[in-house]
N, C-alpha and C. Protein backbone atom coordinates (compact mmCIF):
# COMPACT_ATOMS: atom_id res chain seq x y z
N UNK A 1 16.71 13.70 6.87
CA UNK A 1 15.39 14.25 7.10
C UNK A 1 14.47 13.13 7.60
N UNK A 2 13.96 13.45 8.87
CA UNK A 2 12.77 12.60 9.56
C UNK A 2 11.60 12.10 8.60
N UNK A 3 11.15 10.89 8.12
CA UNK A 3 9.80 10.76 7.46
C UNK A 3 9.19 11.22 8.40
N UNK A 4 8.13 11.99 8.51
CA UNK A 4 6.87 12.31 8.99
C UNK A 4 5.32 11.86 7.90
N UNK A 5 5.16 10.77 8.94
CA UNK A 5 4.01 10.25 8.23
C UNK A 5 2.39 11.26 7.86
N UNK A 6 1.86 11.38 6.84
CA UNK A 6 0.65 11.86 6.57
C UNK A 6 -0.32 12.26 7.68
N UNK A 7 -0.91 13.33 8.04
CA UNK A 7 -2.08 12.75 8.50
C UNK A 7 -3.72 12.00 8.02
N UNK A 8 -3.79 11.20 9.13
CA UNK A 8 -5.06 10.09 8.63
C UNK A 8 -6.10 10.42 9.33
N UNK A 9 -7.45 10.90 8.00
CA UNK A 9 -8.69 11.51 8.69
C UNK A 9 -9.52 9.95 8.93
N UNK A 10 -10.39 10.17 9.38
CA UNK A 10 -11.38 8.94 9.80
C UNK A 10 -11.87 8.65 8.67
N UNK A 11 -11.84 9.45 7.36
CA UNK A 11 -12.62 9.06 6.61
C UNK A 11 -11.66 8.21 5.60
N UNK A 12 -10.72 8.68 5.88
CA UNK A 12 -9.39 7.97 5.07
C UNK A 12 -9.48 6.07 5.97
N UNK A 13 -9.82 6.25 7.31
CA UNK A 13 -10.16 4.73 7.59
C UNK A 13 -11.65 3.77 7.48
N UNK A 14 -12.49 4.84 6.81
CA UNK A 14 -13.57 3.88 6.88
C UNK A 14 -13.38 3.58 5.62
N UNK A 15 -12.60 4.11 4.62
CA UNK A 15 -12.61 3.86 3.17
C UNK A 15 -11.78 2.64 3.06
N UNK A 16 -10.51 2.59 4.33
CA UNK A 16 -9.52 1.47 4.15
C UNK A 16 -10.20 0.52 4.77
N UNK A 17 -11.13 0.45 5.79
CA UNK A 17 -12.11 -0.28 6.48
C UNK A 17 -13.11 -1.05 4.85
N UNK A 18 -13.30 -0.58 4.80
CA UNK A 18 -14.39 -0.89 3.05
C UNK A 18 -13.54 -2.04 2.39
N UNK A 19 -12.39 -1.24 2.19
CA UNK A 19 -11.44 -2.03 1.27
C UNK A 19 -10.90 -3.36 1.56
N UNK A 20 -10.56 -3.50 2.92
CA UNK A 20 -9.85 -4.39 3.50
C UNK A 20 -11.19 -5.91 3.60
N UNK A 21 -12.63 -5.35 4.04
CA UNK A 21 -13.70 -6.36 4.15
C UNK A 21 -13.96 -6.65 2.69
N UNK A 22 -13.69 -6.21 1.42
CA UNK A 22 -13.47 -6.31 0.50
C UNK A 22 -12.84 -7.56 -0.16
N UNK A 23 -11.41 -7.71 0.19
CA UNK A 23 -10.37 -8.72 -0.11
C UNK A 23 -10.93 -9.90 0.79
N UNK A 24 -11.29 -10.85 -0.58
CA UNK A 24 -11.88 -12.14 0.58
C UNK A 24 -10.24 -12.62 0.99
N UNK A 25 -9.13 -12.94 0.96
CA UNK A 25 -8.02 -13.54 0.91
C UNK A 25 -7.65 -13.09 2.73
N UNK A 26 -8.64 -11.72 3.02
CA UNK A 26 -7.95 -11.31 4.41
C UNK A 26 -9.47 -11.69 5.36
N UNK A 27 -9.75 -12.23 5.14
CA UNK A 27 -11.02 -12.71 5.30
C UNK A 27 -10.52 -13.51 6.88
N UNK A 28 -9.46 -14.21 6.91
CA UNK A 28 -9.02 -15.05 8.02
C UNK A 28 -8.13 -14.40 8.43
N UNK A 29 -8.46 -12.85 8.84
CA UNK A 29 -7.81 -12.15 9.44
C UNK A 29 -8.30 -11.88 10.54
N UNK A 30 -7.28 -12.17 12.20
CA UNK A 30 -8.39 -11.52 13.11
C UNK A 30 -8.31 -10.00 13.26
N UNK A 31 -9.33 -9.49 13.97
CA UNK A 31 -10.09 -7.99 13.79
C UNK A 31 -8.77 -6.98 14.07
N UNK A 32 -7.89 -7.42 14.92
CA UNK A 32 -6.28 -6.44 15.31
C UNK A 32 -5.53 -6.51 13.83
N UNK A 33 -5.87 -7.53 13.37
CA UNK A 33 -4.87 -7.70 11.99
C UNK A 33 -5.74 -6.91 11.00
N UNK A 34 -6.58 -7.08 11.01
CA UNK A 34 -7.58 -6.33 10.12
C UNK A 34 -7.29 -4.82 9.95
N UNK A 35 -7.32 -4.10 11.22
CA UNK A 35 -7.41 -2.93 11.44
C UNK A 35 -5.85 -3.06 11.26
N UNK A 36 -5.00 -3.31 11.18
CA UNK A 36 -3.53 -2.55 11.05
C UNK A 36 -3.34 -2.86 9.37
N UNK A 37 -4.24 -3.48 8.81
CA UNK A 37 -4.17 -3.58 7.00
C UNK A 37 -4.65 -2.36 7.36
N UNK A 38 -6.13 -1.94 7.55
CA UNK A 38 -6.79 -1.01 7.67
C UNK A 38 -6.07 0.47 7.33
N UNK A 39 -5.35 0.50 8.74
CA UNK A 39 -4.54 1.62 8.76
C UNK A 39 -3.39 1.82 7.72
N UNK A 40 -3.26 0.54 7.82
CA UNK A 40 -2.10 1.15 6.42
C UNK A 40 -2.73 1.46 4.85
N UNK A 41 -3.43 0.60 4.88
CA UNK A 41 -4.28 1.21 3.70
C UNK A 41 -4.69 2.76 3.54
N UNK A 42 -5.13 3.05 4.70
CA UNK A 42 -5.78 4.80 5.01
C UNK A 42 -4.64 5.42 5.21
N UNK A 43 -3.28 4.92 5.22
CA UNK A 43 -2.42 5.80 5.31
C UNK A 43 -1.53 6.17 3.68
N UNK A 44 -1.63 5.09 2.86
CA UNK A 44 -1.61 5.28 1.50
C UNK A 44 -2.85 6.52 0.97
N UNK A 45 -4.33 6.22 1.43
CA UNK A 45 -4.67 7.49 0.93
C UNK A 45 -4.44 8.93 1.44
N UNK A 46 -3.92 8.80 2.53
CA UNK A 46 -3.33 9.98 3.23
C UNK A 46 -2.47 10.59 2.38
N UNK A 47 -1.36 9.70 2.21
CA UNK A 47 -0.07 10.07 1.20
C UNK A 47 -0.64 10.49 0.28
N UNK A 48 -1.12 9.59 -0.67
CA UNK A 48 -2.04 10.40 -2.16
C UNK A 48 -2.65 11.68 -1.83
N UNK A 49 -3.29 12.29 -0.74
CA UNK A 49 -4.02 13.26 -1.02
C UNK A 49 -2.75 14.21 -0.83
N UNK A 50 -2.15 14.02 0.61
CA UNK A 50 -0.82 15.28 0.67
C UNK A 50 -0.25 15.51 -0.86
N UNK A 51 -0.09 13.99 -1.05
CA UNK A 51 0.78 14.05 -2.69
C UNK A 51 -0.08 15.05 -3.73
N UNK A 52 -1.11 14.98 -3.65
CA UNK A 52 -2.22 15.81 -4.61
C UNK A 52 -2.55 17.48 -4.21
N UNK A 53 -2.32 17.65 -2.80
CA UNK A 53 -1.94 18.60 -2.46
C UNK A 53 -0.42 19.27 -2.54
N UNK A 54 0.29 18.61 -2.52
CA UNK A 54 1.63 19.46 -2.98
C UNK A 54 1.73 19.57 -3.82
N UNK A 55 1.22 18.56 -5.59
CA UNK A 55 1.47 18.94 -6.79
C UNK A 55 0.30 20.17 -7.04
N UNK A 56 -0.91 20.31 -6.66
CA UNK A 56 -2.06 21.83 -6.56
C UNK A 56 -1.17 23.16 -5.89
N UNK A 57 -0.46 22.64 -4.95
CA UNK A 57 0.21 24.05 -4.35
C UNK A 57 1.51 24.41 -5.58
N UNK A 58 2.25 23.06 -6.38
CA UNK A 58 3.23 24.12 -7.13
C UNK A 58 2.77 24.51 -8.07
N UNK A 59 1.61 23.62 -8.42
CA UNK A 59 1.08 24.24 -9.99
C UNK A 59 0.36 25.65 -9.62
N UNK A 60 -0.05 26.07 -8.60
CA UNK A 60 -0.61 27.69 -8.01
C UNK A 60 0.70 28.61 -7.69
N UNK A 61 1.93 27.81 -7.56
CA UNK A 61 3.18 28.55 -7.23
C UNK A 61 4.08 28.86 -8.67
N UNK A 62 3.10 28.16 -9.65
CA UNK A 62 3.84 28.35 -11.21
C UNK A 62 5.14 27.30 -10.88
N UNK A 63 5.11 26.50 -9.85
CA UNK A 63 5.86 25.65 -10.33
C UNK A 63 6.09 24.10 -11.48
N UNK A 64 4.86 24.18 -11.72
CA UNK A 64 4.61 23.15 -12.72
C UNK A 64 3.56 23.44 -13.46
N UNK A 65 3.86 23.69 -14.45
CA UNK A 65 3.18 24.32 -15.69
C UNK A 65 3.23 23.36 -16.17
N UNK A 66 1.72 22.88 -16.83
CA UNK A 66 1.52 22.05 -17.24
C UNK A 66 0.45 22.63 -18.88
N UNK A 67 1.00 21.80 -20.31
CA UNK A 67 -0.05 22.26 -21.39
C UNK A 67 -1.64 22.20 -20.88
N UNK A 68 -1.87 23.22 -21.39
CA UNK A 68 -3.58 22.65 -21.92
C UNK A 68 -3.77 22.06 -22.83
N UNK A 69 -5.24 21.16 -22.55
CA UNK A 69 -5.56 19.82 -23.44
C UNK A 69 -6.27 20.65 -24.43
């Protein structure tokens, strides 16, 4: 099976944009290197949200029943 990567909203890169000017350590990064942390960063929250969306779709499909607190 093909990985097919997430899709990445803009807002998923201004957040990895935030993050990345954040880390002084990437600080002596030039701006191409920057932006490809960038993107990979926004592509981790990509994953998390799909990921947060497929566990909402089985728990609505009764596939994961989970107790109440």
């Amino acid at each position: 099976m093909p990985f097919k990567p997430p899709f990445v909203t803009e807002m998923d890169l201004l957040r990895a944009r935030k993050v990345v000017c954040a880390l002084a350590p990437l600080k002596g990064l030039s701006a191409d290197d920057a932006e490809i942390v960038a993107r990979t960063v926004a592509q981790s929250f990509a994953e998390g949200r799909q990921r947060g969306f497929d566990i909402a779709k089985a728990e609505l499909e009764g596939g994961l029943a989970r107790p109440s607190v």
